[in-house]
N, C-alpha and C. Protein backbone atom coordinates (compact mmCIF):
# COMPACT_ATOMS: atom_id res chain seq x y z
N UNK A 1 18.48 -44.04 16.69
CA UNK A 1 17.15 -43.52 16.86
C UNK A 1 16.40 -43.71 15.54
N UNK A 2 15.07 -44.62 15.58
CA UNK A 2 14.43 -44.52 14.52
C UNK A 2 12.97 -43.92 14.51
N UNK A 3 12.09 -43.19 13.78
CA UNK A 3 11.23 -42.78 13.75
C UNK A 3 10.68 -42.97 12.36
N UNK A 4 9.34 -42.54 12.08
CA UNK A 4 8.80 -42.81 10.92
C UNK A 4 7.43 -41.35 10.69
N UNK A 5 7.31 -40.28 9.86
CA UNK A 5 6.54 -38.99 10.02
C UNK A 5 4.96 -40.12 9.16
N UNK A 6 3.83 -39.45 9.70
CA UNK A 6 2.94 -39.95 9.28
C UNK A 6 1.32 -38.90 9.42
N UNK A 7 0.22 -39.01 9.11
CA UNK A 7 -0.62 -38.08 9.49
C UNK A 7 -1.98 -38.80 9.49
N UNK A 8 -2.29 -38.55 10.86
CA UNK A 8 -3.44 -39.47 11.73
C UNK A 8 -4.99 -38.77 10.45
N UNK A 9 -5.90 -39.63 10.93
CA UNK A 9 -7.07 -39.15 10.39
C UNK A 9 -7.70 -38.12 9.68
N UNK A 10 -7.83 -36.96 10.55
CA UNK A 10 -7.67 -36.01 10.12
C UNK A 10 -6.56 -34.55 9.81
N UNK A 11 -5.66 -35.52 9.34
CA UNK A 11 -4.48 -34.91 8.79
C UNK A 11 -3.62 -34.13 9.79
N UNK A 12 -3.33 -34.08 10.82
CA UNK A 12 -2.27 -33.78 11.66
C UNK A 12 -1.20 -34.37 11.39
N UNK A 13 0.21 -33.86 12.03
CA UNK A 13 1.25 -34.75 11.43
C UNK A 13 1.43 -35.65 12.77
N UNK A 14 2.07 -36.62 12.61
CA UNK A 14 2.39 -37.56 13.54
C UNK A 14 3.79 -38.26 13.64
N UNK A 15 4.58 -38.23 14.97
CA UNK A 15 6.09 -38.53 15.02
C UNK A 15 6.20 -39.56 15.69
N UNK A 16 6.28 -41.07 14.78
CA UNK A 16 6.52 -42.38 15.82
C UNK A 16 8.24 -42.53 16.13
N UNK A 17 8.54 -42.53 17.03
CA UNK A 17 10.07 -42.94 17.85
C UNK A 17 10.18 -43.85 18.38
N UNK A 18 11.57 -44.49 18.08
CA UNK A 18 11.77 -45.91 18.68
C UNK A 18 11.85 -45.56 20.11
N UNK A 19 11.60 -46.87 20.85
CA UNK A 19 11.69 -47.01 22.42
C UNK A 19 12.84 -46.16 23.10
N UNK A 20 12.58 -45.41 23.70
CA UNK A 20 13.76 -44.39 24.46
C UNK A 20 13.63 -43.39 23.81
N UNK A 21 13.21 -42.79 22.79
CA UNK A 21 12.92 -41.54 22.14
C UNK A 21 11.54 -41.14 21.93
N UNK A 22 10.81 -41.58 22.12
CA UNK A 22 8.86 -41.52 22.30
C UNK A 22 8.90 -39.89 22.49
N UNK A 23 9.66 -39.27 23.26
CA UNK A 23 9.38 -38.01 24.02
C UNK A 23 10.11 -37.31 22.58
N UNK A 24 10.59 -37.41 22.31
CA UNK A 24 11.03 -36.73 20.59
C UNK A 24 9.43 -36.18 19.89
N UNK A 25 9.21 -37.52 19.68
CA UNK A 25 8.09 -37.55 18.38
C UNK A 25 6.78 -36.34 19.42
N UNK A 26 6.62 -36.91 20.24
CA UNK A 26 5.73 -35.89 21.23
C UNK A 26 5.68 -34.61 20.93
N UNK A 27 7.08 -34.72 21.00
CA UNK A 27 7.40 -32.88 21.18
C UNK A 27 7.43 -32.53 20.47
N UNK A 28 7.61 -32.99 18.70
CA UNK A 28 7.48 -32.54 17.85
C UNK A 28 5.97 -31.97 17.13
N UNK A 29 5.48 -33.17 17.65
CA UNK A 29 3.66 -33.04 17.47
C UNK A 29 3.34 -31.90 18.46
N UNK A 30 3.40 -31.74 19.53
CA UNK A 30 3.02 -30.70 20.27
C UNK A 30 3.64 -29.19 20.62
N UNK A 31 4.85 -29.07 19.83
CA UNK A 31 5.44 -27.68 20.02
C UNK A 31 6.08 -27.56 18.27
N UNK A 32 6.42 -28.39 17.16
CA UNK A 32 6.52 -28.20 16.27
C UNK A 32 5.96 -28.98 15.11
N UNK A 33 4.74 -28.57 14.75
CA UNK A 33 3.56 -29.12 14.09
C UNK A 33 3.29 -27.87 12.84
N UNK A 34 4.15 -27.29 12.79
CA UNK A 34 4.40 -26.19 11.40
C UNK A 34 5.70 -25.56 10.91
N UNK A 35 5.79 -26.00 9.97
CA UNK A 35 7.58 -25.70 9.14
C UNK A 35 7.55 -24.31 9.71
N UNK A 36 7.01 -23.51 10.19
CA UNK A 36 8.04 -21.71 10.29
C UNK A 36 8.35 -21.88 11.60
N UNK A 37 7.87 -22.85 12.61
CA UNK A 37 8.40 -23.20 14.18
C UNK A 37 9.30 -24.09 13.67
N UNK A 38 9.56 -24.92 13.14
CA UNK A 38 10.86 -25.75 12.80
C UNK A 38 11.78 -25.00 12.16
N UNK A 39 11.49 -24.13 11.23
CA UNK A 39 12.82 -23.00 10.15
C UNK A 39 13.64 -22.10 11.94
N UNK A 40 12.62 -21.67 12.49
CA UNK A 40 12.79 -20.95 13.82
C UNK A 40 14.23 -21.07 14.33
N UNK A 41 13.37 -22.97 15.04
CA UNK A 41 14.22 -23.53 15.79
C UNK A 41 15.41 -23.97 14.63
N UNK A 42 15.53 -24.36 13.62
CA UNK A 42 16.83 -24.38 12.86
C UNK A 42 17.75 -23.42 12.75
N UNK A 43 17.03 -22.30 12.26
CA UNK A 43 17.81 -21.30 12.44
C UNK A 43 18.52 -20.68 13.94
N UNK A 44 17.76 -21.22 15.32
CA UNK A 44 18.87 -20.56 16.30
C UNK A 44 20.03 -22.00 16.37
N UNK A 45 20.13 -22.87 15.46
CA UNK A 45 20.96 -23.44 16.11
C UNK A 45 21.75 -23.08 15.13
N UNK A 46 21.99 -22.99 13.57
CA UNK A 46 22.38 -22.35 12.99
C UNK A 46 23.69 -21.13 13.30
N UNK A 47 22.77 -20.04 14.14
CA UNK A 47 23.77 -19.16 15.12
C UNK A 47 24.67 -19.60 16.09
N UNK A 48 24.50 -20.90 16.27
CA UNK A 48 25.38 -21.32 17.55
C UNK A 48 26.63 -22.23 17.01
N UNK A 49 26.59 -22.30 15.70
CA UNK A 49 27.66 -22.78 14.95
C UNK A 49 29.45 -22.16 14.65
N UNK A 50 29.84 -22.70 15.60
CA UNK A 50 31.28 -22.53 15.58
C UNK A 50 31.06 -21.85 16.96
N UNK A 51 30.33 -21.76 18.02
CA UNK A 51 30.84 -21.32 18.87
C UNK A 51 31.64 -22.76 20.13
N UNK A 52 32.85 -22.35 20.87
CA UNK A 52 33.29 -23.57 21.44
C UNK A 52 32.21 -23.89 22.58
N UNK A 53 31.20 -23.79 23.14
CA UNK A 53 30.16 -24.12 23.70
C UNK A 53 28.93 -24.43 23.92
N UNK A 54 28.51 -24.98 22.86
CA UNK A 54 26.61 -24.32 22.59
C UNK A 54 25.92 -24.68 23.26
N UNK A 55 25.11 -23.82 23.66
CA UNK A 55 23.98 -24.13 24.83
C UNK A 55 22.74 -23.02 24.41
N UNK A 56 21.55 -23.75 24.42
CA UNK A 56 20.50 -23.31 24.16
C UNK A 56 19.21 -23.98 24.81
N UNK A 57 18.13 -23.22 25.29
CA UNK A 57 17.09 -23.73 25.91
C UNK A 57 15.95 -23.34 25.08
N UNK A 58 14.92 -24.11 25.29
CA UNK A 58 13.64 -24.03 24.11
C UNK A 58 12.76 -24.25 25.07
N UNK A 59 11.91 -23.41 25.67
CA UNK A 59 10.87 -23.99 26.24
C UNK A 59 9.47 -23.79 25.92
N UNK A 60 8.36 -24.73 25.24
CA UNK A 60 7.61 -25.17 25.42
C UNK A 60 6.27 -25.42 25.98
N UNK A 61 4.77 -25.62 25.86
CA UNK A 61 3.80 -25.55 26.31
C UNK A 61 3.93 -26.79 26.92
N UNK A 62 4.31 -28.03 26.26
CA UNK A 62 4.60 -28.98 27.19
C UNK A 62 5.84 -29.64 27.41
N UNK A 63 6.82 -29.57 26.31
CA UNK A 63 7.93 -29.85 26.43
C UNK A 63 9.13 -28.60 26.15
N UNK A 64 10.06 -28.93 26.96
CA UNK A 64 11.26 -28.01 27.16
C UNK A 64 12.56 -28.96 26.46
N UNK A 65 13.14 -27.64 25.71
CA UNK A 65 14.32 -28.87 24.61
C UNK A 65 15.57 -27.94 25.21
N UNK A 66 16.88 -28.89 25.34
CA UNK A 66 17.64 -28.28 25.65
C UNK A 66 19.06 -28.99 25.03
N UNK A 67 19.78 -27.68 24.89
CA UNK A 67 20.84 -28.15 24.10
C UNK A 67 22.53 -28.00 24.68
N UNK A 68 22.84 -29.12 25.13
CA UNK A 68 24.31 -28.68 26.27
C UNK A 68 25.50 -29.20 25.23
N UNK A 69 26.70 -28.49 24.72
CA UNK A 69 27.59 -29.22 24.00
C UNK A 69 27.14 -29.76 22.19
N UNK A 70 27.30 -31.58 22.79
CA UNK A 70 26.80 -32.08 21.37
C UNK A 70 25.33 -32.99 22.03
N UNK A 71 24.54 -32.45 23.07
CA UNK A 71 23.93 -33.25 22.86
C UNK A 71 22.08 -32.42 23.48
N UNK A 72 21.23 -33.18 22.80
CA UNK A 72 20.27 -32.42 22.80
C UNK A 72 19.24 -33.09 23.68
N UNK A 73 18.10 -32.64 24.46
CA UNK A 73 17.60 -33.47 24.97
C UNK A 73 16.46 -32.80 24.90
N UNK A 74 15.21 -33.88 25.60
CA UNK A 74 14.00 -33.40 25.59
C UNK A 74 13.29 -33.11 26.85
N UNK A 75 12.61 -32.42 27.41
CA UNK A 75 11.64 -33.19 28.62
C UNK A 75 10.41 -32.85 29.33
N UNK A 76 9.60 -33.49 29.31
CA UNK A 76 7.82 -32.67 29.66
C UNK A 76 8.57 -31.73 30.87
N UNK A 77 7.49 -30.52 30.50
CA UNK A 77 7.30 -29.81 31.61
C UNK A 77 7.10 -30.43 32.77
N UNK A 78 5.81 -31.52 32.80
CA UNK A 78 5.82 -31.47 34.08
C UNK A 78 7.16 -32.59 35.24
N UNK A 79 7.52 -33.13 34.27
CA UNK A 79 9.00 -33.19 35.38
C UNK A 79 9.84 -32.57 35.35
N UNK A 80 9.65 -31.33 35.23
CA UNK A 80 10.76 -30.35 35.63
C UNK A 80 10.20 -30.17 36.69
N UNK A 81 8.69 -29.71 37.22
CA UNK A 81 7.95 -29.34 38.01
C UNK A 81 7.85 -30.59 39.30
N UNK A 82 8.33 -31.48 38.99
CA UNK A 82 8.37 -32.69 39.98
C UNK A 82 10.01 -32.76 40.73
N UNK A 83 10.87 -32.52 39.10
CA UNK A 83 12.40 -32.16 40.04
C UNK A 83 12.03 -31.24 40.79
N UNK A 84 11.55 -30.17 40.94
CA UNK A 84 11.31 -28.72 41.59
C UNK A 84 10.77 -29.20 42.91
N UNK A 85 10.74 -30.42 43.45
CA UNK A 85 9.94 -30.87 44.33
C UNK A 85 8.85 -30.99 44.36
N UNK A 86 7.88 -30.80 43.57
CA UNK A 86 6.82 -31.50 43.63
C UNK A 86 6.30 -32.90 43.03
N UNK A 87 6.54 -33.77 43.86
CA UNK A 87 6.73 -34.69 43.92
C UNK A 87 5.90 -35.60 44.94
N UNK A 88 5.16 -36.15 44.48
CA UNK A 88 4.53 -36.98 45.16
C UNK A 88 3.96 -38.42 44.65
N UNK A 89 4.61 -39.28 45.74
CA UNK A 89 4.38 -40.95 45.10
C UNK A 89 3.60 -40.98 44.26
N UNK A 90 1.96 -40.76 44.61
CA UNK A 90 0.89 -41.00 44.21
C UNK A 90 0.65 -40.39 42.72
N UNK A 91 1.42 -39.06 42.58
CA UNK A 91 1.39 -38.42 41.68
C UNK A 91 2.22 -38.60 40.32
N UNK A 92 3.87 -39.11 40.49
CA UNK A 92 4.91 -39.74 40.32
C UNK A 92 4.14 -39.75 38.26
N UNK A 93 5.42 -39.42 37.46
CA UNK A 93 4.73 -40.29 35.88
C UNK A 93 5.91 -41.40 35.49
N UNK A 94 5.66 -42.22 34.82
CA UNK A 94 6.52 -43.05 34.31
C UNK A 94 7.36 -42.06 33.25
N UNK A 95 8.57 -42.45 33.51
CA UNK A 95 9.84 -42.13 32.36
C UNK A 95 9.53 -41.59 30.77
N UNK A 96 8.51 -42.84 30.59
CA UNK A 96 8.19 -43.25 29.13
C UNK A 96 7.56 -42.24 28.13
N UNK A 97 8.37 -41.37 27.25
CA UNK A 97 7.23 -40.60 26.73
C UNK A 97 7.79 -39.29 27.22
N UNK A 98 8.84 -39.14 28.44
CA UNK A 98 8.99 -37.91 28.90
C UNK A 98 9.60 -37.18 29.01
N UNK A 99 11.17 -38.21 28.55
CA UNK A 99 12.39 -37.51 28.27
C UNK A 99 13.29 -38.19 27.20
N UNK A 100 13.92 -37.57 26.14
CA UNK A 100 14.65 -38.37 25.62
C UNK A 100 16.26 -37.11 25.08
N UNK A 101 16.95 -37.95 24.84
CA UNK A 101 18.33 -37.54 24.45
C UNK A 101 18.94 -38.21 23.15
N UNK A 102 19.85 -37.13 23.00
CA UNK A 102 20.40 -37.60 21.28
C UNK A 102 21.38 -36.49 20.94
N UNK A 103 22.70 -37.00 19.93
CA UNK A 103 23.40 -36.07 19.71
C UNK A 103 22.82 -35.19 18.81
N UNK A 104 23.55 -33.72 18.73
CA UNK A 104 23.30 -32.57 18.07
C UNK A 104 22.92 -33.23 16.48
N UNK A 105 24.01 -33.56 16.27
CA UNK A 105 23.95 -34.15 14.43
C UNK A 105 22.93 -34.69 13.96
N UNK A 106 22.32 -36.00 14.75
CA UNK A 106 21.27 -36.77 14.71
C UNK A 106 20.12 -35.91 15.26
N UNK A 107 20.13 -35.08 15.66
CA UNK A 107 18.58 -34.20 16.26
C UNK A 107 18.48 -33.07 14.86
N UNK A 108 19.18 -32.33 14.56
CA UNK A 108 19.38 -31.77 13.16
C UNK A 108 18.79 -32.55 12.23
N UNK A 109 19.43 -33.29 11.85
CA UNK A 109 18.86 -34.48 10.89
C UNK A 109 17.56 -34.74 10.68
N UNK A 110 17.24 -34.95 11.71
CA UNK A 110 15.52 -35.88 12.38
C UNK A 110 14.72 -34.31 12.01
N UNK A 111 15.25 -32.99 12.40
CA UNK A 111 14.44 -32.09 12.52
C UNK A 111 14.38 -31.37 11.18
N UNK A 112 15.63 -31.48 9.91
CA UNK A 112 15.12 -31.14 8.57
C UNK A 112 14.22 -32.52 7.93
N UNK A 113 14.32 -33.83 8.67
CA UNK A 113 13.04 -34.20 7.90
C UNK A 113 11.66 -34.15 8.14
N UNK A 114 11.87 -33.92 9.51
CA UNK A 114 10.56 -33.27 10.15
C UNK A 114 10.11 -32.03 8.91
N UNK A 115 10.87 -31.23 9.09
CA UNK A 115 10.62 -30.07 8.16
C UNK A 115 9.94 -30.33 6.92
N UNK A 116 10.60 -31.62 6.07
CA UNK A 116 10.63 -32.08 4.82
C UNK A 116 8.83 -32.10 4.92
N UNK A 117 9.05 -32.95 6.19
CA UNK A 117 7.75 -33.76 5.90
C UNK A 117 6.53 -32.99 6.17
N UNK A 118 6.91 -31.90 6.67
CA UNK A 118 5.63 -30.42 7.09
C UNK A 118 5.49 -29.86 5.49
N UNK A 119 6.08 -29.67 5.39
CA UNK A 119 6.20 -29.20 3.87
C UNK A 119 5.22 -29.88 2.89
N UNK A 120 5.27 -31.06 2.71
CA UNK A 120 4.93 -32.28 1.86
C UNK A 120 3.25 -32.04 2.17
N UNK A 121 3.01 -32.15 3.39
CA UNK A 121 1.65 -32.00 3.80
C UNK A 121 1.00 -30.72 3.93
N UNK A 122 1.66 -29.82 3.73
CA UNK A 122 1.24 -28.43 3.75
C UNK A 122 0.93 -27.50 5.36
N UNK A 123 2.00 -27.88 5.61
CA UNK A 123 1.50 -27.55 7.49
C UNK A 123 3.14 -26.61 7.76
């Protein structure tokens, strides 16, 4: 998984992700866009250290993060709301952008430099 932190025009932060992880950088821009929501979410995973199961759910204004074992995933709300059956051809979204997955270690990682990089910019 590669990404690169950056800050658009008027200084927002911005999370580019390689192809198959798009829904990462998203979610980071739209549910963690300030180091004390990232310290947050560090810290509950933090607590879940050494237990033989970890499982944790994060949900989100638009994305829901979830954590089964070693591996972490991402995914818009609204296809949860489409698994739920609502579902309709016409309505249907592409994949892209909407879900992505990654082990625990490597999502940690990605999320203290996220941190780093909130910091740096003052956000």
């Amino acid at each position: 998984m590669e990404y690169e932190f950056s800050q658009d025009i008027i200084g927002r932060p911005v999370a580019r992700f390689s192809m198959g992880h798009e829904a990462f950088g998203l979610w980071l821009e739209d549910e963690l866009s300030s180091s004390v929501l990232v310290l947050s979410l560090l810290e509950k995973f933090d607590g879940l250290r050494g237990m033989p199961f970890q499982a944790l759910s994060w949900d989100g204004r638009e994305y829901s993060l979830q954590l089964e074992g070693d591996e972490v995933s991402v995914l818009a709300n609204v296809l949860m709301m489409e698994l739920s059956g609502w579902d309709n051809d016409e309505m249907a979204l592409s994949d892209e952008g909407q879900r992505a997955a990654c082990g625990q270690e490597d999502f940690e990682a990605m999320l203290q430099q996220w941190l780093q990089f909130l910091r740096t910019i003052g956000c």
